[in-house]
Protein backbone atom coordinates (compact mmCIF):
# COMPACT_ATOMS: atom_id res chain seq x y z
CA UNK A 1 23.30 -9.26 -8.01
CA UNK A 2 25.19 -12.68 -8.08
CA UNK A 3 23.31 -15.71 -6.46
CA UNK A 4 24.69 -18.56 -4.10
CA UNK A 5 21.70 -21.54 -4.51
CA UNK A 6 21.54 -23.85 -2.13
CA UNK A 7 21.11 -27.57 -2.25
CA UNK A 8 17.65 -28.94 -1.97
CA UNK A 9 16.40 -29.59 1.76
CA UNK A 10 19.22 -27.08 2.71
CA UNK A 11 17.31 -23.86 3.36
CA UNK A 12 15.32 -24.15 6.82
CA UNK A 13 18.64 -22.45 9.00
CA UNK A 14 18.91 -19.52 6.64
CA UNK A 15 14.98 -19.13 6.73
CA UNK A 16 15.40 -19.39 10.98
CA UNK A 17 18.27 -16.51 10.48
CA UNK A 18 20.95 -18.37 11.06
CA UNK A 19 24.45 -15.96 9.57
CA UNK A 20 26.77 -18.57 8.52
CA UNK A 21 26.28 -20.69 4.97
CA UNK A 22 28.62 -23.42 4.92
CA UNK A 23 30.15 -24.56 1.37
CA UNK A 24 28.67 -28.02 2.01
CA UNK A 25 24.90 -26.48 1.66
CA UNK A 26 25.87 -24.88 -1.75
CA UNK A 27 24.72 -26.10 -4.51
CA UNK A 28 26.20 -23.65 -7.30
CA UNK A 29 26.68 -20.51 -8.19
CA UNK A 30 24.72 -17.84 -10.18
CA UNK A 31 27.24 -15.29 -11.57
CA UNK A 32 31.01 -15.10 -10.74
CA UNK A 33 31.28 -13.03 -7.54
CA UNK A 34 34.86 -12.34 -6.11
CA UNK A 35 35.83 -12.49 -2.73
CA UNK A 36 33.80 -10.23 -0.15
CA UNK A 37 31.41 -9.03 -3.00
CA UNK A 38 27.86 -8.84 -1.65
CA UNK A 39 25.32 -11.93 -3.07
CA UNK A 40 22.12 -13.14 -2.46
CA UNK A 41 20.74 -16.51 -1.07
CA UNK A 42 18.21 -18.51 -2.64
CA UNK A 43 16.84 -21.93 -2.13
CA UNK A 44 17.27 -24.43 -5.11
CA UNK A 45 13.63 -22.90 -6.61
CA UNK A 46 14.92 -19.87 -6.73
CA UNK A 47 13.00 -17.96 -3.95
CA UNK A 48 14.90 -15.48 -2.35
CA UNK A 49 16.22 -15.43 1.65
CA UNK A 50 18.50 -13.48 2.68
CA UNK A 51 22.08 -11.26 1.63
CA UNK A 52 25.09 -11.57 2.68
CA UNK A 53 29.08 -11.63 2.14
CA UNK A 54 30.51 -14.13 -0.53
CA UNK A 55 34.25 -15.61 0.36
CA UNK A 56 35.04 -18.55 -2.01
CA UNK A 57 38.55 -19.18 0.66
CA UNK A 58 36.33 -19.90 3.90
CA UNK A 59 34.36 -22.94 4.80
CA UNK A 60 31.67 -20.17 5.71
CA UNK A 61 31.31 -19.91 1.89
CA UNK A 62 28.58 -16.42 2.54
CA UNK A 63 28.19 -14.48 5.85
CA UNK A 64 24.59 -13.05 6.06
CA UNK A 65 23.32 -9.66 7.26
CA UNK A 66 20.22 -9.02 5.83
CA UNK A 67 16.75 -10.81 5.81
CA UNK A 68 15.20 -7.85 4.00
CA UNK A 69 14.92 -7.77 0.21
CA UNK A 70 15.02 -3.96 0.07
CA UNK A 71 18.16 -3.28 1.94
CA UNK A 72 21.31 -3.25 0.37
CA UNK A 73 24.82 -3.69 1.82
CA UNK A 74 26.24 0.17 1.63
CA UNK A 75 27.60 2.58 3.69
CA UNK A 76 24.24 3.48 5.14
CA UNK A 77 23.60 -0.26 6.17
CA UNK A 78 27.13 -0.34 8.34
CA UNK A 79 25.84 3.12 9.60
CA UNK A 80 23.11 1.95 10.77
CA UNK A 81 23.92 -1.55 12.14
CA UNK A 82 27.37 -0.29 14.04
CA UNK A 83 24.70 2.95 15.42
CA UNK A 84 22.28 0.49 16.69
CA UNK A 85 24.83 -1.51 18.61
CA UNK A 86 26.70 1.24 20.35
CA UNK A 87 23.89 3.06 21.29
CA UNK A 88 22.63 -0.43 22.97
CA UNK A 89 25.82 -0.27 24.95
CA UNK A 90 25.02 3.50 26.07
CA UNK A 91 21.65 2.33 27.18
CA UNK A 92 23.24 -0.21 29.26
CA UNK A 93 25.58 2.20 31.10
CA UNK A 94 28.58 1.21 29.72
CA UNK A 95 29.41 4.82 28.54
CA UNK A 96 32.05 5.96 31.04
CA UNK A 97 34.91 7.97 29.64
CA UNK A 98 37.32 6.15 31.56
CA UNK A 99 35.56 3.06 31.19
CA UNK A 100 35.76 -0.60 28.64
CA UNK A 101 33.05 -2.09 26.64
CA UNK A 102 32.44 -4.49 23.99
CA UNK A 103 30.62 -1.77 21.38
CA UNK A 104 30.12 -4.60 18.65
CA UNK A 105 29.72 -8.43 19.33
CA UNK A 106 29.97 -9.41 15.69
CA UNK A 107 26.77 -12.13 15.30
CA UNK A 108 25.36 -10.94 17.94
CA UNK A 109 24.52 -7.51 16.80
CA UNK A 110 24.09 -8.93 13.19
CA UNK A 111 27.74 -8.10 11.90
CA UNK A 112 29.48 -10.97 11.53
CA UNK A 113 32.98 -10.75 11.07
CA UNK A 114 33.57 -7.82 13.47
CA UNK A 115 34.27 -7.38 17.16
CA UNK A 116 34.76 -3.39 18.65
CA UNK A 117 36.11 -3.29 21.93
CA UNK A 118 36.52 0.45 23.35
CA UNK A 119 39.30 1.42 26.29
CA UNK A 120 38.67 4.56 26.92
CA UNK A 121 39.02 7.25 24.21
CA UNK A 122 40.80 3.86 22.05
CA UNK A 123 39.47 0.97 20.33
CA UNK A 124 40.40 -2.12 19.74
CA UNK A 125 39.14 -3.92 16.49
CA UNK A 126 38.86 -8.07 15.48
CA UNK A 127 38.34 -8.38 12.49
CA UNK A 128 37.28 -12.70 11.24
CA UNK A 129 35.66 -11.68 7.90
CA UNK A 130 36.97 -11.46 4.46
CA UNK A 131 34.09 -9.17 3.75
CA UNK A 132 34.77 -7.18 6.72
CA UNK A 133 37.89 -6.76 6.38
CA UNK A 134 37.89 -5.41 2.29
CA UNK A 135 35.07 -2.72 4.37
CA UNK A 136 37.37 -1.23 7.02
CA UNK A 137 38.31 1.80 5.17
CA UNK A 138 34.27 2.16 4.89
CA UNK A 139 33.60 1.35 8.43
CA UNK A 140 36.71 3.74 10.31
CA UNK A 141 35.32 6.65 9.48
CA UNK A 142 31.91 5.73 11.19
CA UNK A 143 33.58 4.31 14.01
CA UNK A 144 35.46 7.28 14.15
CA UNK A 145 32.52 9.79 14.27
CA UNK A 146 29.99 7.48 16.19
CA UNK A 147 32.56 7.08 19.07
CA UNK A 148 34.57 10.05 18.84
CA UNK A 149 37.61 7.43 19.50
CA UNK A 150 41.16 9.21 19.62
CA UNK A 151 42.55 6.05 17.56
CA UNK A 152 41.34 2.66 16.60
CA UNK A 153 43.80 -0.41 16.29
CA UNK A 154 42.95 -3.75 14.35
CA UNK A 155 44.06 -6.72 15.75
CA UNK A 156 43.83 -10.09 14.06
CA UNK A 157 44.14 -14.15 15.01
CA UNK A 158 46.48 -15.85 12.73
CA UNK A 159 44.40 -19.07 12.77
CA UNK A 160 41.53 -17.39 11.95
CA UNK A 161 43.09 -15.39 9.52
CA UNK A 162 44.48 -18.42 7.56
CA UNK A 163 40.60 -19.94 7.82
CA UNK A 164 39.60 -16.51 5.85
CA UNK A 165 42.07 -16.17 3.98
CA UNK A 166 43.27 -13.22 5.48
CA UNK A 167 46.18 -11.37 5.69
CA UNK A 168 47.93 -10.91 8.92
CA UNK A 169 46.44 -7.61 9.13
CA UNK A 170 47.52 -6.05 13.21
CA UNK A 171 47.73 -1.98 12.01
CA UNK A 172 46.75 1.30 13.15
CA UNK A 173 43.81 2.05 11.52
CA UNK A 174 42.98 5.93 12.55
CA UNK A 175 44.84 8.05 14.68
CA UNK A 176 47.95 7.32 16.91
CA UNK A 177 48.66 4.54 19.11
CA UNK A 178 50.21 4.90 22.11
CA UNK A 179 53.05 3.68 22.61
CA UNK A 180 52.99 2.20 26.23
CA UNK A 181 49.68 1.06 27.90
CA UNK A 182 46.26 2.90 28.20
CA UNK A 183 44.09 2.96 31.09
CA UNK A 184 40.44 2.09 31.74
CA UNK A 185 38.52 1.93 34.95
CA UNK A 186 36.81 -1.23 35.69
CA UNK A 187 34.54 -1.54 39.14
CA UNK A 188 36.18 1.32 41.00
CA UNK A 189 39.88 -0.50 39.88
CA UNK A 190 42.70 1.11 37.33
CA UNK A 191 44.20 -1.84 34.68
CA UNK A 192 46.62 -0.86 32.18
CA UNK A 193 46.05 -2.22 28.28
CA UNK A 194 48.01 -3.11 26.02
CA UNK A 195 46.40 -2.35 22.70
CA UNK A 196 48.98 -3.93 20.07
CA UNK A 197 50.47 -6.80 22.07
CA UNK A 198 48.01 -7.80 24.84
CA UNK A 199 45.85 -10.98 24.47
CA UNK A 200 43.14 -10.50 22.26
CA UNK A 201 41.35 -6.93 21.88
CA UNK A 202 43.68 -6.16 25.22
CA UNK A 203 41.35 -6.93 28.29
CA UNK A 204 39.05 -9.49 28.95
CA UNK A 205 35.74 -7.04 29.58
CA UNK A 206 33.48 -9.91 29.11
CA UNK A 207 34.42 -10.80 32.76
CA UNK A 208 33.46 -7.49 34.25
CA UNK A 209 30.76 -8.57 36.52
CA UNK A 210 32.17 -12.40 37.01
CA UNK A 211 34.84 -10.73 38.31
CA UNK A 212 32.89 -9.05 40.78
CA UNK A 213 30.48 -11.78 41.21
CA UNK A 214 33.28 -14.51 42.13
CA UNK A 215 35.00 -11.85 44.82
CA UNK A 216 31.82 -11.71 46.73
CA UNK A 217 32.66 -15.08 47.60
CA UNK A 218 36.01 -14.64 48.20
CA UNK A 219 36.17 -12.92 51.57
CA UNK A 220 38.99 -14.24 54.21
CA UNK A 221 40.59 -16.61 51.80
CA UNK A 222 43.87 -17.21 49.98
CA UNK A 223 43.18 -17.24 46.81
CA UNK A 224 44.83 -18.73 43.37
CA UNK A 225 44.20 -17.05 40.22
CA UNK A 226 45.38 -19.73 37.69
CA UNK A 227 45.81 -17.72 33.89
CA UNK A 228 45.63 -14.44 35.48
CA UNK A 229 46.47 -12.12 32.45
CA UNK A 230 46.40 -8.65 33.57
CA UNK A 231 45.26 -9.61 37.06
CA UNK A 232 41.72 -8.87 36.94
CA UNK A 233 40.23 -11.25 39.28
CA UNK A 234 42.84 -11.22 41.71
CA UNK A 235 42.36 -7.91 42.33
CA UNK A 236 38.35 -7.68 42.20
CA UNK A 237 39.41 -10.54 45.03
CA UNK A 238 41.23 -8.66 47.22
CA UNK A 239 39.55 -4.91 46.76
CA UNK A 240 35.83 -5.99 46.36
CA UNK A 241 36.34 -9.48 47.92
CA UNK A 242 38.02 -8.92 51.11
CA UNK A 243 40.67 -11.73 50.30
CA UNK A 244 43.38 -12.22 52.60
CA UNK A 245 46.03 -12.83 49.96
CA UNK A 246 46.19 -13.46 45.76
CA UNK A 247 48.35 -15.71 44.09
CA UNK A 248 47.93 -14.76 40.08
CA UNK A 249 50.01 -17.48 37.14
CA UNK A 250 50.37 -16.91 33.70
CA UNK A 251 52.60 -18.30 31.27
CA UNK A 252 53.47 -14.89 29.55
CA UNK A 253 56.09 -12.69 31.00
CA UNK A 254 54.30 -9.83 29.80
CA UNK A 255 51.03 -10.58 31.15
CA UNK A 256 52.81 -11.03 34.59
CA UNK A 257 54.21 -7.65 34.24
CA UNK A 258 51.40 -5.95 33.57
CA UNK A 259 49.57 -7.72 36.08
CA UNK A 260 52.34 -6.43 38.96
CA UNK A 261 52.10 -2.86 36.91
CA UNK A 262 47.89 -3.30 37.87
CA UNK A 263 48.58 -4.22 41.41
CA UNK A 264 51.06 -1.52 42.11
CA UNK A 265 48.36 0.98 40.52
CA UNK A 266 45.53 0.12 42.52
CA UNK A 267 48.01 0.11 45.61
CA UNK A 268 47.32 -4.02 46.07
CA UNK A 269 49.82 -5.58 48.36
CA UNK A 270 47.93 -8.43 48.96
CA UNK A 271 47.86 -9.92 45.32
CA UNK A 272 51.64 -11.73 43.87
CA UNK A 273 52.06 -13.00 40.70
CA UNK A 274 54.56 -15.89 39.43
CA UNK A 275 55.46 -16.45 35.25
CA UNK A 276 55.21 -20.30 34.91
CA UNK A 277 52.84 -22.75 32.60
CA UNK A 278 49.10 -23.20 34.18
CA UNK A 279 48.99 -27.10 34.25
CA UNK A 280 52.87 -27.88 35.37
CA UNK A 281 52.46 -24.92 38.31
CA UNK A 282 49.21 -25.98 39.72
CA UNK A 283 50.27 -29.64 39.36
CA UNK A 284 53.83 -28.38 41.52
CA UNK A 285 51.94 -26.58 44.08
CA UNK A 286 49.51 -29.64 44.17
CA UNK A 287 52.16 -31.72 45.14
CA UNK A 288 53.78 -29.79 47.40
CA UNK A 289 50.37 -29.76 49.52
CA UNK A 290 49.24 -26.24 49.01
CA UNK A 291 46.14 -25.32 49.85
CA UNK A 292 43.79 -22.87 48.96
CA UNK A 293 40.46 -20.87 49.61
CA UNK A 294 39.45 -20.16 46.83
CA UNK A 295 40.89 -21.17 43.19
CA UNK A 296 39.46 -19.29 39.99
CA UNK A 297 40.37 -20.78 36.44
CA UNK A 298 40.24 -19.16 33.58
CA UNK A 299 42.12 -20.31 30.63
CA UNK A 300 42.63 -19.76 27.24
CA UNK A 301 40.49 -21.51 24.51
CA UNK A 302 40.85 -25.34 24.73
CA UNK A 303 38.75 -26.41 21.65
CA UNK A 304 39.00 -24.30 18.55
CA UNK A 305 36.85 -26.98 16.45
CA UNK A 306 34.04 -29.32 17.25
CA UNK A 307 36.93 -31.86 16.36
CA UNK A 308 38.88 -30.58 19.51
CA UNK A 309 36.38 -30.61 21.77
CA UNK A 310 37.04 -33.94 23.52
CA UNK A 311 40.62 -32.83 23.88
CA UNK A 312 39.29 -29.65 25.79
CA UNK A 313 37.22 -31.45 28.50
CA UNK A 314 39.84 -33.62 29.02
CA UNK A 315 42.41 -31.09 29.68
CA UNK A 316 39.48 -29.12 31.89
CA UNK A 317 39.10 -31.92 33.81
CA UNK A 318 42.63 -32.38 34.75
CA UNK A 319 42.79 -28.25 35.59
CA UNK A 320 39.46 -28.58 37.52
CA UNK A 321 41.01 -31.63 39.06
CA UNK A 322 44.04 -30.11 40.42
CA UNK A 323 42.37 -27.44 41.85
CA UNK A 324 39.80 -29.30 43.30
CA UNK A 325 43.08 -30.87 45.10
CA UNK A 326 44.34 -27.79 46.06
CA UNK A 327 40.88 -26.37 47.85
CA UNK A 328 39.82 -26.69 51.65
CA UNK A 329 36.86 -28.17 52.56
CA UNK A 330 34.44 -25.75 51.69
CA UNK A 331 36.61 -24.02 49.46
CA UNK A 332 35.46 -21.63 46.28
CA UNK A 333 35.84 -22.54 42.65
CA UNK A 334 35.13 -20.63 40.09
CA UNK A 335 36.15 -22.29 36.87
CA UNK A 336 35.38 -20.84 33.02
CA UNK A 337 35.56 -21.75 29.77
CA UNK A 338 35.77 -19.15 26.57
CA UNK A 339 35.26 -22.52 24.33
CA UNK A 340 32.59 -21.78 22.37
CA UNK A 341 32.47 -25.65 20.99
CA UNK A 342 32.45 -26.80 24.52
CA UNK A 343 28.57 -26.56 25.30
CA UNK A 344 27.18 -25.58 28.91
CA UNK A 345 25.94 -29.11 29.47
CA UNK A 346 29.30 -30.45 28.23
CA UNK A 347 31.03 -28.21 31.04
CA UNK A 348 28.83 -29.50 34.18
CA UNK A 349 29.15 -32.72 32.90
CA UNK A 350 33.15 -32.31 33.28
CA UNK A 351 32.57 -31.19 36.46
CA UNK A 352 30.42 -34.08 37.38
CA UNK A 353 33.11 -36.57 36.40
CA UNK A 354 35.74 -34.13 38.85
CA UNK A 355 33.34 -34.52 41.71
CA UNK A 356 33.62 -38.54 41.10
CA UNK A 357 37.13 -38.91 40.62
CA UNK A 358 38.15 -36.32 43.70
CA UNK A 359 35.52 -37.89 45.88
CA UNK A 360 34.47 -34.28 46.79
CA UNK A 361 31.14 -32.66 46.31
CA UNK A 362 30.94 -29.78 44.27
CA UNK A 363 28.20 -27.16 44.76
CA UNK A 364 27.06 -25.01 41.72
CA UNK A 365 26.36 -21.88 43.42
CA UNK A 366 26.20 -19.87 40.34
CA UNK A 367 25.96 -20.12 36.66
CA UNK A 368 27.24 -17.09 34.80
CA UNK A 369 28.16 -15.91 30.57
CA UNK A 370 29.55 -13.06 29.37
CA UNK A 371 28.73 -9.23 30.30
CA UNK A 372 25.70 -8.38 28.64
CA UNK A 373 27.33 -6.10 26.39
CA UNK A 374 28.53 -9.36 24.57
CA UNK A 375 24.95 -10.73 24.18
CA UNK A 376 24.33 -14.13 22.62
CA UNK A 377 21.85 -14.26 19.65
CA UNK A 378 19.02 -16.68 19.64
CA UNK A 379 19.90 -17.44 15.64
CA UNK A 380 23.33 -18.03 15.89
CA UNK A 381 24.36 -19.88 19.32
CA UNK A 382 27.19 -20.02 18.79
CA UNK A 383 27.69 -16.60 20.07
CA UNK A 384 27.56 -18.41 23.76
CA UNK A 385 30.97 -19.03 24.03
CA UNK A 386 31.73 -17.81 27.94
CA UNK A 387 31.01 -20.40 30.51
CA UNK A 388 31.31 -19.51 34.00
CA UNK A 389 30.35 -21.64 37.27
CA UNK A 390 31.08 -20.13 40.67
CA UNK A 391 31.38 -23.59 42.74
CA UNK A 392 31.72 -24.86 46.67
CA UNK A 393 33.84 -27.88 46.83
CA UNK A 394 32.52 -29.79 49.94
């Protein structure tokens, strides 16, 4: 098998199990292996550490997935690592036929490169791998039996695409797609998804039990739900929360739409939505001396690089700000970030810096990630990308 050495004094994250191997560690390579062709890592001596995924387009020069000399990168290695992780997600209870999980968490479950989320008898695939992606023909047909899904969908970032070297690659990839909206049962509530057009795999499900968290704290308050999507929150608010009224924004039409189509379904009176941008509508309901509850953020990704990520906190701080504008004394904030550059401490310091600039304590009640079926991997951190603080604004 083709080699990728690394430089001297370059080895100690790949020994730790770390996935990613940047093209700055490399030193040179041993053989001439084309893109997504399985290679093994070796220090500059020569002593072998792990296997993994070559990709001579991405800055991740070779994604790892194997620590063991002995196993090789086949069809019965995919078996067994996509086996593993669904049957993890079982065990957890997130088995319901009607129900959404995140079946594969990429890093996390030591594929890197590939996200599964399942809505109901569908799933919805991410593909961010070169190597991954020349596999999927390999992988549907496991998928397929392992999940007994009715038909799978790939859906793909065109940013992270480009940084692969990928293809803009959205397709059916088994089965029929439906061509309106599924639905899944989250919590006791119905949501429509959009498999081919919604945000992402379709549905945020890494919010399931923030969502239900945040209502708890929501009871007898007007609430805003700044970058609602499909409504989630607001109506975990009103149904679980007791909330007296939901006011949901989004900048997409569709998303709005689908949010009303979600209300309507769960028979939710209580919860409106309004299409408009998240900063220029809180900022015009800020100034016309609205006020709030309860306000729950939770916007797209801010920083995309570590190069971005004063950019982010800066535009958190004026979204945290506004809101912080917009609550009552005593009011509930519960503000997130999917950022996965933007660290944990980075966040509270953010919110520190809102506290002194408002002149308004803020209370960190809670301290919440992702569901646990997105679990975060000791090796690779960077699989702790959800940040959510449930807050009381003095």
């Amino acid at each position: 098998m083709d080699s990728v050495v690394l430089k001297p004094r370059k080895a100690a994250p790949f020994f730790g199990r770390h996935p990613w191997v940047l093209d700055s560690a490399i030193a040179r390579l041993d053989g001439t292996p084309a893109d997504g062709d399985a290679v093994d890592l070796v220090t500059d001596q020569g002593k072998w550490i792990a296997r993994g995924l070559f990709n001579s387009r991405s800055r991740i020069r070779v994604r790892l997935y194997t620590w063991d000399v002995q196993e090789s990168l086949d069809e019965s290695f995919w078996r067994r690592r996509l086996s593993t992780a669904i049957a993890w997600r079982r065990r957890l209870g997130y088995d319901a036929p009607e129900g959404a999980a995140r079946l594969v968490f990429s890093e996390a479950d030591g594929l890197s490169g590939l996200v599964v989320d399942r809505f109901a008898n569908y799933l919805s695939i991410q593909v961010t791998s070169l190597g991954i992606a020349s596999r999927l023909d390999t992988l549907a047909p496991i998928l397929a039996e392992l999940t007994g899904a009715q038909a799978a969908v790939v859906r793909s970032e065109k940013g992270v695409a480009k940084l692969e070297g990928l293809e803009y690659m959205d397709r059916t990839l088994f089965g029929t797609t439906p061509s309106g909206p599924i639905f899944i049962t989250e919590n006791g509530l119905r949501y429509g998804v959009d498999l081919t057009e919604g945000q992402k795999t379709g549905f945020y499900v890494d919010q399931r039990e923030n969502r239900l968290a945040a209502a708890r704290y929501l009871s007898g308050r007007r609430v805003l739900d700044a970058f609602c999507y499909s409504g989630g929150f607001s109506l975990a608010a009103v149904v679980h929360g007791g909330a007296t009224e939901t006011l949901g924004i989004d900048a997409s039409e569709k998303a709005i739409a689908l949010a009303r189509a979600n209300a309507e379904l769960n028979g939710v009176s209580k919860s409106q939505f309004l299409a408009g941008d998240g900063f220029d509508t809180l900022a015009n309901l800020c100034a016309e001396g609205r006020r709030f509850g309860g306000v729950i953020l939770d916007p797209p990704k801010f920083a995309r690089s570590r190069g971005t990520v004063n950019d982010a906190l800066r535009a958190y701080h004026r979204l945290n700000r506004l809101a912080v504008g917009m609550l009552e004394p005593g009011g509930i904030l519960v503000t997130c970030s999917c950022s996965g550059h933007v660290t944990r401490e980075d966040f509270l310091y953010m919110l520190a810096g809102v506290a002194q600039k408002s002149e308004r304590d803020i209370q960190i009640l809670e301290q919440r990630g992702a569901a646990p079926d997105h679990p975060t991997s000791a090796t690779c951190l960077e699989t702790e990308y959800l940040k959510c603080f449930i807050c009381r604004v003095v």
